[in-house]
Protein backbone atom coordinates (compact mmCIF):
# COMPACT_ATOMS: atom_id res chain seq x y z
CA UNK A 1 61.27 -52.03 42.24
CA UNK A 2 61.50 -48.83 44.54
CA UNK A 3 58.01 -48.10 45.18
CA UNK A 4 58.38 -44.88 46.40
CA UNK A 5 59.57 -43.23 43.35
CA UNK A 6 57.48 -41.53 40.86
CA UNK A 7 56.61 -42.79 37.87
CA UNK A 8 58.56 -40.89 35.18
CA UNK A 9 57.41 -39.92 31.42
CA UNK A 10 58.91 -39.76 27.79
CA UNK A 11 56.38 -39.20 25.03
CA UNK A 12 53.46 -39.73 27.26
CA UNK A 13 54.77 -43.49 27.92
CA UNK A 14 56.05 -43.28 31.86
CA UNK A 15 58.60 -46.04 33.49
CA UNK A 16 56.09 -48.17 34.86
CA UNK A 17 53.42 -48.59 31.90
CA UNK A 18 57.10 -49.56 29.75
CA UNK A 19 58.08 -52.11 32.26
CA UNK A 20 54.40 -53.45 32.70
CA UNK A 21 53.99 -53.78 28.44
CA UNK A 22 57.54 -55.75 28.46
CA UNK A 23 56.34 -58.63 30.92
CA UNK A 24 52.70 -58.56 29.25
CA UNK A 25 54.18 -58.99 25.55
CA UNK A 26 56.37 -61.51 26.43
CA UNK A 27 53.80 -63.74 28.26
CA UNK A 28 51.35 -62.94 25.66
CA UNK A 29 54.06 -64.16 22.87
CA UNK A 30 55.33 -66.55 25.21
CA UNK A 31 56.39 -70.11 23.33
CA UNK A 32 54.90 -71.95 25.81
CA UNK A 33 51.16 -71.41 24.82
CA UNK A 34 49.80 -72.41 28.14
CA UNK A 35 51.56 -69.82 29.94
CA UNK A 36 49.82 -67.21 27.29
CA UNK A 37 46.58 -67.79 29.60
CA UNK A 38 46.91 -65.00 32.43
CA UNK A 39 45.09 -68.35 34.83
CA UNK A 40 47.73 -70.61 34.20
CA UNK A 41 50.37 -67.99 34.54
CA UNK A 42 49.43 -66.85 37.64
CA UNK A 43 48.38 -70.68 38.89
CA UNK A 44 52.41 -71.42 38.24
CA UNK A 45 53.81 -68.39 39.12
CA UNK A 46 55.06 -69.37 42.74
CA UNK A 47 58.38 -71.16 42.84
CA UNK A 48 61.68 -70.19 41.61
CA UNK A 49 63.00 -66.63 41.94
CA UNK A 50 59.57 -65.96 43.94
CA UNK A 51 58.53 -67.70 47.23
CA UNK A 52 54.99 -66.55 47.21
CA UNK A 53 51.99 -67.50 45.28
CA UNK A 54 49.72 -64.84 43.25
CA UNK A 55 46.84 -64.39 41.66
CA UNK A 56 45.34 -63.36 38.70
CA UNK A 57 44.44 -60.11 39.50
CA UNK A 58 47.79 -59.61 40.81
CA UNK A 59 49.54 -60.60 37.32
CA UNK A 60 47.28 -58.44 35.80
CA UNK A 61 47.62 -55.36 38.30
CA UNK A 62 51.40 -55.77 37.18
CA UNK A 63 51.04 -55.83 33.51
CA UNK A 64 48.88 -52.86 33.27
CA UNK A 65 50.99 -50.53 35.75
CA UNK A 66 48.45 -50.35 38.15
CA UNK A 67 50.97 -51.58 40.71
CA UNK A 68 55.34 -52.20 40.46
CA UNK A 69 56.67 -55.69 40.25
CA UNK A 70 58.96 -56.66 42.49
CA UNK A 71 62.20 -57.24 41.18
CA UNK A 72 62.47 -61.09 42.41
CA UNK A 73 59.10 -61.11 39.73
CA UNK A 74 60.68 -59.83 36.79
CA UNK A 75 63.18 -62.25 37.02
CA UNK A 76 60.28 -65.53 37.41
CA UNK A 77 59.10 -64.07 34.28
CA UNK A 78 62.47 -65.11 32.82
CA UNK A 79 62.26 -68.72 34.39
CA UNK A 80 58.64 -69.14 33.41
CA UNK A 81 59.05 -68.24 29.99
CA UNK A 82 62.26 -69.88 29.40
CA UNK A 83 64.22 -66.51 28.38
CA UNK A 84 67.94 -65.89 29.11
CA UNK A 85 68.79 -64.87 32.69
CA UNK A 86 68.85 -60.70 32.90
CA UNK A 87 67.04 -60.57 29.27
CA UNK A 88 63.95 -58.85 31.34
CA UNK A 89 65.09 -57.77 34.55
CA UNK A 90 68.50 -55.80 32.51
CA UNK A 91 66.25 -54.12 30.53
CA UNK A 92 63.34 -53.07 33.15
CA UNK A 93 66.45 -51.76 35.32
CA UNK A 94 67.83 -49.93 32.27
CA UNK A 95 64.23 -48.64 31.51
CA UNK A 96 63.25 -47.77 35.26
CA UNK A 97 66.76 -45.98 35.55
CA UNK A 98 66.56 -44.11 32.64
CA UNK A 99 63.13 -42.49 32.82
CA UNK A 100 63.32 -41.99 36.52
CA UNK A 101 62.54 -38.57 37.60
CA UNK A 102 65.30 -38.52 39.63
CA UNK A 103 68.44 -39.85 40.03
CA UNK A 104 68.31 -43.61 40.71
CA UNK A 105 70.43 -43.72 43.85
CA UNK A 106 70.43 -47.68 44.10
CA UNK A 107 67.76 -50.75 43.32
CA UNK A 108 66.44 -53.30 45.35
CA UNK A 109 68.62 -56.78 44.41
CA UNK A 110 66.94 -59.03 41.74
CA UNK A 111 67.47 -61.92 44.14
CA UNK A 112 70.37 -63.26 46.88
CA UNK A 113 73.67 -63.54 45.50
CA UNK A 114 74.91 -67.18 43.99
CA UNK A 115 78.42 -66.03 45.33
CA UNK A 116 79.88 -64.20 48.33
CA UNK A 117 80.58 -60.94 47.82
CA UNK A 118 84.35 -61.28 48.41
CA UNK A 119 84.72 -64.02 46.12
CA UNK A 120 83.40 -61.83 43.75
CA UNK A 121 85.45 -59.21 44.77
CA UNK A 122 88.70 -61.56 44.89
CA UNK A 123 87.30 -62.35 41.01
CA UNK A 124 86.83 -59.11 39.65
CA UNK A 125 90.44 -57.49 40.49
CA UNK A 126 92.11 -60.58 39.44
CA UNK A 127 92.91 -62.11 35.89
CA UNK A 128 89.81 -64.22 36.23
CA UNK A 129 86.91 -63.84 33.77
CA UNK A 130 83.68 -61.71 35.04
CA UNK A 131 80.18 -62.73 33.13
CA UNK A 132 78.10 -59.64 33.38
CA UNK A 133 76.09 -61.78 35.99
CA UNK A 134 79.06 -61.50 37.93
CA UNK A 135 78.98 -57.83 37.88
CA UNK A 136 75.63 -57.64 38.61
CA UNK A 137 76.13 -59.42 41.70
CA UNK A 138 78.65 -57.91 42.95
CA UNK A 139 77.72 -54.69 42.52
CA UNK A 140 74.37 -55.82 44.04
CA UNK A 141 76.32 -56.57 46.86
CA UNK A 142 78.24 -53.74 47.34
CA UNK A 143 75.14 -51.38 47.16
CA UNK A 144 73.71 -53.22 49.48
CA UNK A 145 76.48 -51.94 52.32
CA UNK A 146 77.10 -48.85 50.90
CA UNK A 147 79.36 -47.76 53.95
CA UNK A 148 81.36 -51.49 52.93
CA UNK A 149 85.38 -50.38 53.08
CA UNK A 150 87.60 -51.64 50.15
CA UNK A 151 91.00 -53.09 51.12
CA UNK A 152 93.80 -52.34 50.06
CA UNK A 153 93.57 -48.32 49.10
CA UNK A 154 92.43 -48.53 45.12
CA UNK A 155 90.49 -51.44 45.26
CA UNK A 156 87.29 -49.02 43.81
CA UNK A 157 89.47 -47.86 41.21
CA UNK A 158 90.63 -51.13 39.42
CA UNK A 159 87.03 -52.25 39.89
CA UNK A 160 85.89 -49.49 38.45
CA UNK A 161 88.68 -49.48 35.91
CA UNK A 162 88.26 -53.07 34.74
CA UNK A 163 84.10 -52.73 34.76
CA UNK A 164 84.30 -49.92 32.17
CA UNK A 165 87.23 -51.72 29.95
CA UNK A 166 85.05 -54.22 29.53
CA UNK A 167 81.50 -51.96 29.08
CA UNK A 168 82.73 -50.00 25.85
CA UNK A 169 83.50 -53.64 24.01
CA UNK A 170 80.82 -55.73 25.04
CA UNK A 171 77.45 -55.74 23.62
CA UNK A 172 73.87 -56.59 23.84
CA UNK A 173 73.22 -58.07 27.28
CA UNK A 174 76.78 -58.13 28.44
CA UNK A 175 76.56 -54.70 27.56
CA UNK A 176 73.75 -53.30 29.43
CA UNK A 177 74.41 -55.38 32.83
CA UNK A 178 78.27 -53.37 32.94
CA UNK A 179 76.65 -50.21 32.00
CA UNK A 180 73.31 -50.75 34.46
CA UNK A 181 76.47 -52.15 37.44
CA UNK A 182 78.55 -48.40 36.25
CA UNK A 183 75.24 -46.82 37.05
CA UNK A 184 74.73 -47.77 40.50
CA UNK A 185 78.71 -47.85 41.38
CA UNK A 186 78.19 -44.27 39.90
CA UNK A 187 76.19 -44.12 43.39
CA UNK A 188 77.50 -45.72 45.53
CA UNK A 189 77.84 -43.52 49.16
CA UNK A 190 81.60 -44.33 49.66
CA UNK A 191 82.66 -45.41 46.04
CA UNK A 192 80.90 -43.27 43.97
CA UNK A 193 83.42 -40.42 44.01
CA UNK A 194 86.33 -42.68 42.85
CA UNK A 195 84.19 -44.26 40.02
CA UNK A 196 83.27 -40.78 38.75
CA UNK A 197 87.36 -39.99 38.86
CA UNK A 198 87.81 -42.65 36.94
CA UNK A 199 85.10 -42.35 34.33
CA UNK A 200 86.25 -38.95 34.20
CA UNK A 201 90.37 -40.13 33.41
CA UNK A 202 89.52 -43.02 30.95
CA UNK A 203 87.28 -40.96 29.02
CA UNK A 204 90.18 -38.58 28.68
CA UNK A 205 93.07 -40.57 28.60
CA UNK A 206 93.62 -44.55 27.44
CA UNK A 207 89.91 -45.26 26.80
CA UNK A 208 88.60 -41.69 24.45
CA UNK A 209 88.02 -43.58 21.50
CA UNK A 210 85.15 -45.04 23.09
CA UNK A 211 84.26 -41.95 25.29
CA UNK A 212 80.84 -40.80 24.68
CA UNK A 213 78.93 -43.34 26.46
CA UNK A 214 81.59 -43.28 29.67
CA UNK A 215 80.86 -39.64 29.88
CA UNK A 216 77.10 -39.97 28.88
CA UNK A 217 76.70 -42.65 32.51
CA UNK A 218 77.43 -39.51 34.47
CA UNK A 219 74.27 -38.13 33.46
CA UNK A 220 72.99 -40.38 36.75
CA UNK A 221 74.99 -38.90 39.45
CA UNK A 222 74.28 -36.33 41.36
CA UNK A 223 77.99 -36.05 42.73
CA UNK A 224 78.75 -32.54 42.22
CA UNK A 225 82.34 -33.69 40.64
CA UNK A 226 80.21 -35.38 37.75
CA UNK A 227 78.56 -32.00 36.91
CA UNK A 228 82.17 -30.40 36.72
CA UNK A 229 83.73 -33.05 34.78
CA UNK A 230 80.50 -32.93 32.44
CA UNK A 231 81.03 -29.26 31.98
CA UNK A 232 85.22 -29.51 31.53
CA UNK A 233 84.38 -31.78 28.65
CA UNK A 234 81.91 -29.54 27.79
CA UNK A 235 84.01 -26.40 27.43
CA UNK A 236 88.01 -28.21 26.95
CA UNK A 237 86.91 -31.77 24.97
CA UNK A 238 89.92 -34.19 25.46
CA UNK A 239 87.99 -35.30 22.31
CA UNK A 240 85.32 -35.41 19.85
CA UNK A 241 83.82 -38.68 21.40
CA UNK A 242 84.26 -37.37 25.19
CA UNK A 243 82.35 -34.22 24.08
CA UNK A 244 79.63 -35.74 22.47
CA UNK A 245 78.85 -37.71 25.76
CA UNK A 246 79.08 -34.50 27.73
CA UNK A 247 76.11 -32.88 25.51
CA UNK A 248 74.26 -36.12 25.76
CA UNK A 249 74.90 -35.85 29.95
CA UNK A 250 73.49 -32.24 30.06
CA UNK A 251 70.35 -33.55 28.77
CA UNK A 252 69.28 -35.30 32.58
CA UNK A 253 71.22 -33.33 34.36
CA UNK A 254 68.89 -30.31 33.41
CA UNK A 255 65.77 -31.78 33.80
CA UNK A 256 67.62 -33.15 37.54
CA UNK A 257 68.74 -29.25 38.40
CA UNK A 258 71.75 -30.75 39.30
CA UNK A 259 73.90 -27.74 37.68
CA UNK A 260 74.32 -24.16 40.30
CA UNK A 261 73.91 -21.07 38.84
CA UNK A 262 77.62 -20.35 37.92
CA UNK A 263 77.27 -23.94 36.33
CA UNK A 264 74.58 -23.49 34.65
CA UNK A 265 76.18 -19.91 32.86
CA UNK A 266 78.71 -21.99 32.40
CA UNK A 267 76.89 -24.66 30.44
CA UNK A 268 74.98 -21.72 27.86
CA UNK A 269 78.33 -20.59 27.34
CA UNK A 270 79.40 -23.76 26.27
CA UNK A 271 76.33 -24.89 24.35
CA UNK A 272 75.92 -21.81 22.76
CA UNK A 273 79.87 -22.07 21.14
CA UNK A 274 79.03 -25.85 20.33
CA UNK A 275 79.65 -26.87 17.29
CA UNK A 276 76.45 -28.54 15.65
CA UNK A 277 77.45 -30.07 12.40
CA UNK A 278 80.33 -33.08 11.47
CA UNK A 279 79.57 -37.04 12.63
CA UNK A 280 79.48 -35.70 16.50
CA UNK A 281 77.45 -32.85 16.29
CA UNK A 282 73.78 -34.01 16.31
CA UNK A 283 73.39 -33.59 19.76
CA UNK A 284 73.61 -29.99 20.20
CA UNK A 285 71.38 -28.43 18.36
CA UNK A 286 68.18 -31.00 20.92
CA UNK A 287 70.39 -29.64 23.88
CA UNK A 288 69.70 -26.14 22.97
CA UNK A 289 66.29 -26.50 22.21
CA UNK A 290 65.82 -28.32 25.88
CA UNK A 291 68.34 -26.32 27.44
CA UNK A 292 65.82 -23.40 26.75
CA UNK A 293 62.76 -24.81 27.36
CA UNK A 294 64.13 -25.72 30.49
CA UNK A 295 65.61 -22.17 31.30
CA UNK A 296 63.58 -19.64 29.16
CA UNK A 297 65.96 -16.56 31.12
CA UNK A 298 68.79 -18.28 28.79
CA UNK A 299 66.56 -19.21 25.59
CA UNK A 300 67.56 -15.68 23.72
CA UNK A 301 71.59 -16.71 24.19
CA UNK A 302 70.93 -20.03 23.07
CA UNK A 303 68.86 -19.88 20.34
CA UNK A 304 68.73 -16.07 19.44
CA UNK A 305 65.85 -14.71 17.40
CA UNK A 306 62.87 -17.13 16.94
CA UNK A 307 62.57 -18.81 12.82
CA UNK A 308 59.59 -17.77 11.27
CA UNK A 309 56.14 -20.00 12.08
CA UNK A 310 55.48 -22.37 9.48
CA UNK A 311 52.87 -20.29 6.15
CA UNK A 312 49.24 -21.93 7.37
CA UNK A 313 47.99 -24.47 5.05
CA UNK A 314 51.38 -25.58 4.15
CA UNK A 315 51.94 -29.44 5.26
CA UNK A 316 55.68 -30.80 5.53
CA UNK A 317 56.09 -34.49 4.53
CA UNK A 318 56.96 -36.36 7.29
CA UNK A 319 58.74 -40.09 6.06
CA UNK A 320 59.92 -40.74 9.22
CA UNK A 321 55.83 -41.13 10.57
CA UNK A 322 55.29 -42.90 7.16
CA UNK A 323 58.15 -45.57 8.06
CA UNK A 324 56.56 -45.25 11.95
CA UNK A 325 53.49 -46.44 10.40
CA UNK A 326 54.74 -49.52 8.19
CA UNK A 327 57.15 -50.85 11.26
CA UNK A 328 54.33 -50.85 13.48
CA UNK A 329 51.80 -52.79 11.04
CA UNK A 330 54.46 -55.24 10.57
CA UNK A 331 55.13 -55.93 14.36
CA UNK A 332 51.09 -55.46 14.69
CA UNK A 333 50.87 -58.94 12.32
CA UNK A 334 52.61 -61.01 14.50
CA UNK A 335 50.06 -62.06 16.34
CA UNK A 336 47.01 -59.83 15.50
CA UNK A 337 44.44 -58.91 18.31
CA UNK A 338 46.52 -61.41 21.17
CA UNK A 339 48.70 -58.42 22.12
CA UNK A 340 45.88 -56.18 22.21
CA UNK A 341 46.20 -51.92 22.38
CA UNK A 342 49.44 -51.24 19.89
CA UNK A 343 49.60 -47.70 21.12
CA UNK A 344 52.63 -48.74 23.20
CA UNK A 345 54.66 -50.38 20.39
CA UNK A 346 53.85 -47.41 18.23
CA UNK A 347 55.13 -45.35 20.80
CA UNK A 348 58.33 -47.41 21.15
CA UNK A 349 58.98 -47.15 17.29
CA UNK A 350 57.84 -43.74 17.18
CA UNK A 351 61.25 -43.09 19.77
CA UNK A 352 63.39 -44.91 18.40
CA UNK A 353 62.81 -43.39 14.74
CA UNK A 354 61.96 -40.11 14.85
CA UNK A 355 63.39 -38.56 18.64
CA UNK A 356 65.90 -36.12 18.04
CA UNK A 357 67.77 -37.31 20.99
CA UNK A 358 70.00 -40.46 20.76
CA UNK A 359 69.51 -42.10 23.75
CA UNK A 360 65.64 -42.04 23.65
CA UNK A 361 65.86 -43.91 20.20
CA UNK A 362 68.52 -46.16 21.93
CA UNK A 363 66.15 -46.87 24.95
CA UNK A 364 63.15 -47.73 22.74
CA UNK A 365 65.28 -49.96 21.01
CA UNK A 366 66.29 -51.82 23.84
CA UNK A 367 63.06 -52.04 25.23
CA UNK A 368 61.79 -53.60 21.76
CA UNK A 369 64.79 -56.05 21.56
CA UNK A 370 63.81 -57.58 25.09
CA UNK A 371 60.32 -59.03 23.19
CA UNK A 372 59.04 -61.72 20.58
CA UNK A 373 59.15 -58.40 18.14
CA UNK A 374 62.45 -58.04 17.97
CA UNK A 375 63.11 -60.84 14.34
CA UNK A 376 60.04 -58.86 12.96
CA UNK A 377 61.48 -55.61 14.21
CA UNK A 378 64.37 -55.96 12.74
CA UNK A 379 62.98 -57.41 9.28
CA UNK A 380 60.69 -54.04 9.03
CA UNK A 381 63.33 -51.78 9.43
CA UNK A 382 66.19 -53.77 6.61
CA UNK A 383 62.94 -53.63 4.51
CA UNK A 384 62.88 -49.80 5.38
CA UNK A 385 66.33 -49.38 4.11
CA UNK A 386 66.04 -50.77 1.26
CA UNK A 387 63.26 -48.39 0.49
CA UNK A 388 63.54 -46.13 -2.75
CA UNK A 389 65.53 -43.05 -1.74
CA UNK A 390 65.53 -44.20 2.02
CA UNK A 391 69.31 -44.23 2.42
CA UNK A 392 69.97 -40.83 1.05
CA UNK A 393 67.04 -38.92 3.68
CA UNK A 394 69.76 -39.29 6.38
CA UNK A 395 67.38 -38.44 9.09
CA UNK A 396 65.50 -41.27 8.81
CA UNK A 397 68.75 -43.79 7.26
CA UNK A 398 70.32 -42.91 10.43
CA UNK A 399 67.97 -43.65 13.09
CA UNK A 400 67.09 -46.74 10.96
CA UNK A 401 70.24 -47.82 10.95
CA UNK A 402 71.00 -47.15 14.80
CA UNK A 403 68.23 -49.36 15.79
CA UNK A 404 69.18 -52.06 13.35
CA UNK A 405 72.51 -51.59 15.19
CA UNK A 406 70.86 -53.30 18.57
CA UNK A 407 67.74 -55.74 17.23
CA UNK A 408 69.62 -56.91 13.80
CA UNK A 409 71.38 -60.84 13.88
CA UNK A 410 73.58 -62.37 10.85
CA UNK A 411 70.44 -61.52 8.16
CA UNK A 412 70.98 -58.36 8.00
CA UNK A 413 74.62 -58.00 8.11
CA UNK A 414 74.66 -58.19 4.36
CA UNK A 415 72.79 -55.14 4.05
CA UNK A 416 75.05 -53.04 5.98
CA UNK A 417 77.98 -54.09 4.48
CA UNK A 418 76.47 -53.31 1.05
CA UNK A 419 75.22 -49.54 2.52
CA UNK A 420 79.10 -49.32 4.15
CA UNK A 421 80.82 -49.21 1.19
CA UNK A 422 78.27 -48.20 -1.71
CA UNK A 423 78.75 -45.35 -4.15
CA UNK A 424 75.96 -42.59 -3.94
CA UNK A 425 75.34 -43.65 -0.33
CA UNK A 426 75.83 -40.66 1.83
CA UNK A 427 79.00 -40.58 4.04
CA UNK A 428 76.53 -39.90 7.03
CA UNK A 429 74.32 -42.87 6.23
CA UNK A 430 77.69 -45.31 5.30
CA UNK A 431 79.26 -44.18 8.71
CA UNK A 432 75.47 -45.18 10.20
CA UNK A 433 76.17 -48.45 8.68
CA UNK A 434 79.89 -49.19 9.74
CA UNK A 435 79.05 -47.96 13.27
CA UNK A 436 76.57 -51.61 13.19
CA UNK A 437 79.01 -53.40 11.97
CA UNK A 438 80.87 -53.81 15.24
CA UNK A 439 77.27 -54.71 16.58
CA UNK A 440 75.29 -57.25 14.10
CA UNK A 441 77.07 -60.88 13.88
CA UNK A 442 80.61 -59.22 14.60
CA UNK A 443 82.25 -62.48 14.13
CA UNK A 444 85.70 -63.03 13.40
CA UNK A 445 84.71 -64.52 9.33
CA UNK A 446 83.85 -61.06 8.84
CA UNK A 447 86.92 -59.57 8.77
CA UNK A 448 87.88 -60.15 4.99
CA UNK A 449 85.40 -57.42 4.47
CA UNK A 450 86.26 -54.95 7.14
CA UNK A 451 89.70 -55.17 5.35
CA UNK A 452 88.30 -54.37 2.01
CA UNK A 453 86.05 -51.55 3.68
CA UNK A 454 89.04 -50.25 5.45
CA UNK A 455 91.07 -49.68 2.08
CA UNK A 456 87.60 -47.99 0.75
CA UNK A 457 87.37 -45.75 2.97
CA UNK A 458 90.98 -44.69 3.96
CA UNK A 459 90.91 -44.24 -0.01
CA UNK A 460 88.34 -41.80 0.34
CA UNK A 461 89.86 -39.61 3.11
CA UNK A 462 92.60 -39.51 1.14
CA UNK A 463 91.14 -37.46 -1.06
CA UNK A 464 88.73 -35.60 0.89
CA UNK A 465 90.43 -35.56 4.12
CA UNK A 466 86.50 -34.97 5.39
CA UNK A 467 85.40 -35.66 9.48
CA UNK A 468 82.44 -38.26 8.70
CA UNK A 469 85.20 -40.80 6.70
CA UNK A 470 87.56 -40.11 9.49
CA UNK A 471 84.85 -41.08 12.20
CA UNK A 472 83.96 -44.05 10.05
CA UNK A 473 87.73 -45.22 10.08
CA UNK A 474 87.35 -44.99 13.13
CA UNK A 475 84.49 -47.22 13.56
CA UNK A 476 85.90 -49.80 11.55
CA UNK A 477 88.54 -50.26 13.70
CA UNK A 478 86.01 -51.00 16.64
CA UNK A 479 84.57 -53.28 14.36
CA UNK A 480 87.96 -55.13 13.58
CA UNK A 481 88.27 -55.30 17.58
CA UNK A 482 84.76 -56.72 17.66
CA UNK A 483 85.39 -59.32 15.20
CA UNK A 484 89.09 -60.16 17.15
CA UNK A 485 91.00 -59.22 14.01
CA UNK A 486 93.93 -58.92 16.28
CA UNK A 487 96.08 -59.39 12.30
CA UNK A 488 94.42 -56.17 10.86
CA UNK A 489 95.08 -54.22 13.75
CA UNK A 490 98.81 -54.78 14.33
CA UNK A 491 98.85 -54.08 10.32
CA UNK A 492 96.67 -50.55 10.64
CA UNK A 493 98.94 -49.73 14.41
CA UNK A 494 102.43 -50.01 12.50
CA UNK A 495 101.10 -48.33 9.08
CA UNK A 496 102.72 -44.51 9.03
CA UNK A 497 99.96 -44.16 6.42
CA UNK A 498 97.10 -44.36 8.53
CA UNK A 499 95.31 -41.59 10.75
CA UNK A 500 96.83 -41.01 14.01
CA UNK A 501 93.87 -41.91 15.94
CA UNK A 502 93.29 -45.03 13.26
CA UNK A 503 96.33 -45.57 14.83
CA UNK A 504 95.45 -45.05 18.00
CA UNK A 505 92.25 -47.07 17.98
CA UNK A 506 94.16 -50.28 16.78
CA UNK A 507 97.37 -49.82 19.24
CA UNK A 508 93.74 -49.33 22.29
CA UNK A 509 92.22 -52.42 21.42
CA UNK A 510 95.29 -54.72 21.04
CA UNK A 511 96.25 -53.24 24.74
CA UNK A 512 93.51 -54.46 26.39
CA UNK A 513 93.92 -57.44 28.71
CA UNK A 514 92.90 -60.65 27.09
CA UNK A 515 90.79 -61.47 30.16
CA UNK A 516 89.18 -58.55 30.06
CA UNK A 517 88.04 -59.17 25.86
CA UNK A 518 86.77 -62.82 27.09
CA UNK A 519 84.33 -61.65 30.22
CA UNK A 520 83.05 -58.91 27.88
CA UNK A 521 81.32 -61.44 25.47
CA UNK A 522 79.24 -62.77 28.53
């Protein structure tokens, strides 16, 4: 890790201290119970990814954020404990990018590259299939000459046209290694402008059905073209999707000051006209509220006349701190007193179930699905759901649901087909529930009830004609493409009867490459 950068903060929890609990839980949970010793970890430490031997108080300095790990020791955690390659060092990179103070300009390599890096570049802009250890590689590679010249002219562009294909379809680990490689390409001194053009084009164009999280990644450059295209979707969406990831953007790119003043007047303006309501619109209303804080001169345009203070005495019932408090005990009784303090996994559930902003909840999530907790995470929050009343408070369903979404498996994929097509369950909470549908076991024998939940719901815009079933359509589709339902899809593309951009999303997925759908699943 880069030493030299400051250790950031969200709810009191900085980069560091999250990074630090992730190694410690997962030795401390470790199946190997020898290894659960701190001793014997450090005695067999040296070997693999690392070259040098360490000692206890070392191991210890790392896993209470007293001092960084190195990179190369992140990933002998994964060799020691037997975990997939990238589980932990993925997620600390997504975790030390993401709460950085700054900008995270490039990383330190996790270790030498199996491959040359032009046989990785001959792979990647070829019909050959790219693991997301591939990627990581060779975009390891590339940052490490970041004056390296491309031949022939476009070489940065199908790279960076190919990694993002295959970022908005793959999931889980694959996932976060082409979004983490985006990142740092995002960067990059000679190819960063070209992958923020084409970000910018595919969000816009062939790829705006899955366009908030393209437009979201630019949130880490500080190429002044990324502000503008953040603030065209801002003010002219090419879509509902696109614009959604350009409020989600701003977020960083406040707190960074990477907006001039004529931006910046021209953000307000924008966030100010925003739309806050409808399946995209629960962004906004956190972006104005930090937007302000941030710039008080603007807080009167944004948020006009201050609401009332709360009557004294009077006490608002919080159910998302109640459901906070159950999740925690549960993942608390996994192994009692071996983990020791639980103020960090309270903190983690307390983001990723009751932040107002998305990505925090997201990044929690993440963080929590990279441990032992993540079966017992997963059980608490289906047991959660199926709470009295739970499903129809849709801010707490929601963020339930959206971190079932990453840490659920083939258990719980009952339970959001049953809250996906229900009657009584709110259309918010049912689109919650489709949106994990192209996430949890999105194997292909599911598809018999994605057709079923298709008819349901196309039946229901029908007669309502409402944006949250229209979104959810949408979302089914994904999942049809997740499930390789390539039969549905041709059905829903060549049906006049369908939404346009139904339409649309089936005719995107059966377009892309099939080489590109194979390396996204690894």
């Amino acid at each position: 890790m880069n030493a030299r950068a400051a250790d950031g903060a969200g709810a009191g929890l900085g980069r560091r201290a999250r990074v630090a609990w992730l190694l410690r839980v997962n030795r401390l949970l470790a199946e190997e119970k020898p290894l659960r010793s701190l001793p014997a970890f450090a005695a067999a430490f040296h070997g693999g990814s690392y070259d040098r031997e360490v000692s206890v108080s070392t191991v210890s300095r790392w896993e209470t954020a007293r001092t960084p790990v190195p990179w190369q020791a992140v990933r002998r955690y994964e060799e020691l404990l037997g975990l997939p390659r990238n589980r932990l060092t993925a997620t600390a990179r997504t975790v030390w990018r993401y709460w950085a103070p700054g900008p995270v300009l490039d990383v330190d390599p996790v270790a030498p590259a199996g491959r040359d890096l032009e046989d990785l570049l001959e792979q990647a802009v070829s019909g050959d299939v790219m693991t997301g250890d591939h990627w990581d590689q060779l975009v390891d590679g590339l940052c490490a000459r970041p004056d390296v010249v491309l031949m022939p002219s476009g070489t940065w562009a199908r790279l960076a046209e190919r990694l993002v294909e295959e970022m908005v379809i793959a999931d889980d680990l694959p996932w976060m290694l082409r979004f983490e490689s985006l990142n740092r390409l995002l960067n990059h001194r000679r190819g960063g402008r070209t992958v923020v053009a084409v970000c910018g084009a595919m969000a816009a164009g062939r790829a705006r059905l899955t366009a908030t999280e393209i437009v979201c990644a630019l949130d880490n450059s500080a190429h002044p073209d990324a502000a503008d295209r953040v603030l065209r979707e801002l003010a002219r969406p090419s879509g509902p999707l696109a614009h959604r990831g350009a409020v989600m953007a701003c977020f960083r790119k406040v707190n960074y000051r990477q907006f001039d003043e004529p931006q910046l007047t021209r953000l307000v303006r924008a966030v100010r006209d925003c739309a806050d309501d409808g399946p995209f619109g629960d962004q906004v209303a956190p972006l104005r509220t930090h937007l302000s804080a941030a710039h008080p001169e603007h807080a009167r345009a944004l948020l006009g006349r201050r609401p009332p203070a709360p009557l004294p005495g009077r006490r608002v019932s919080d159910p998302a701190a109640a459901a906070v408090r159950r999740v925690t005990a549960r993942l608390g009784a996994l192994e009692p007193g071996r983990v020791g303090d639980s103020a960090v996994p309270t903190a983690l559930v307390g983001e990723a179930l009751a932040s107002p902003l998305f990505d925090v909840r997201l990044y929690a999530a993440f963080l929590l699905a990279a441990t032992p907790y993540r079966p017992v995470l997963a059980d608490a929050l289906a047991a959660e759901l199926v709470r009295p009343l739970a499903t129809r408070q849709e801010d707490l369903a929601v963020p339930l649901l959206d971190a079932l979404r990453v840490v659920g498996d083939h258990r719980h994929r009952g339970l959001l087909q049953w809250l996906a097509v229900t009657p009584g369950v709110p259309r918010t909470t049912a689109y919650a529930a489709v949106r994990g549908l192209g996430h949890v076991a999105a194997d292909r024998s599911t598809g018999d009830f994605l057709r079923s939940a298709l008819t349901h719901h196309h039946t229901a815009w029908r007669a309502g004609q409402d944006p949250v079933t229209a979104a959810t359509l949408e979302s089914l589709v994904y999942a049809l493409g997740m499930a390789a339902r390539d039969d549905v899809l041709t059905a829903i593309r060549t049906n006049p009867d369908f939404l346009p951009t139904t339409r649309a999303a089936a005719s995107w997925w059966l377009n892309i490459p099939a080489h590109h759908r194979t390396s996204a699943l690894l």
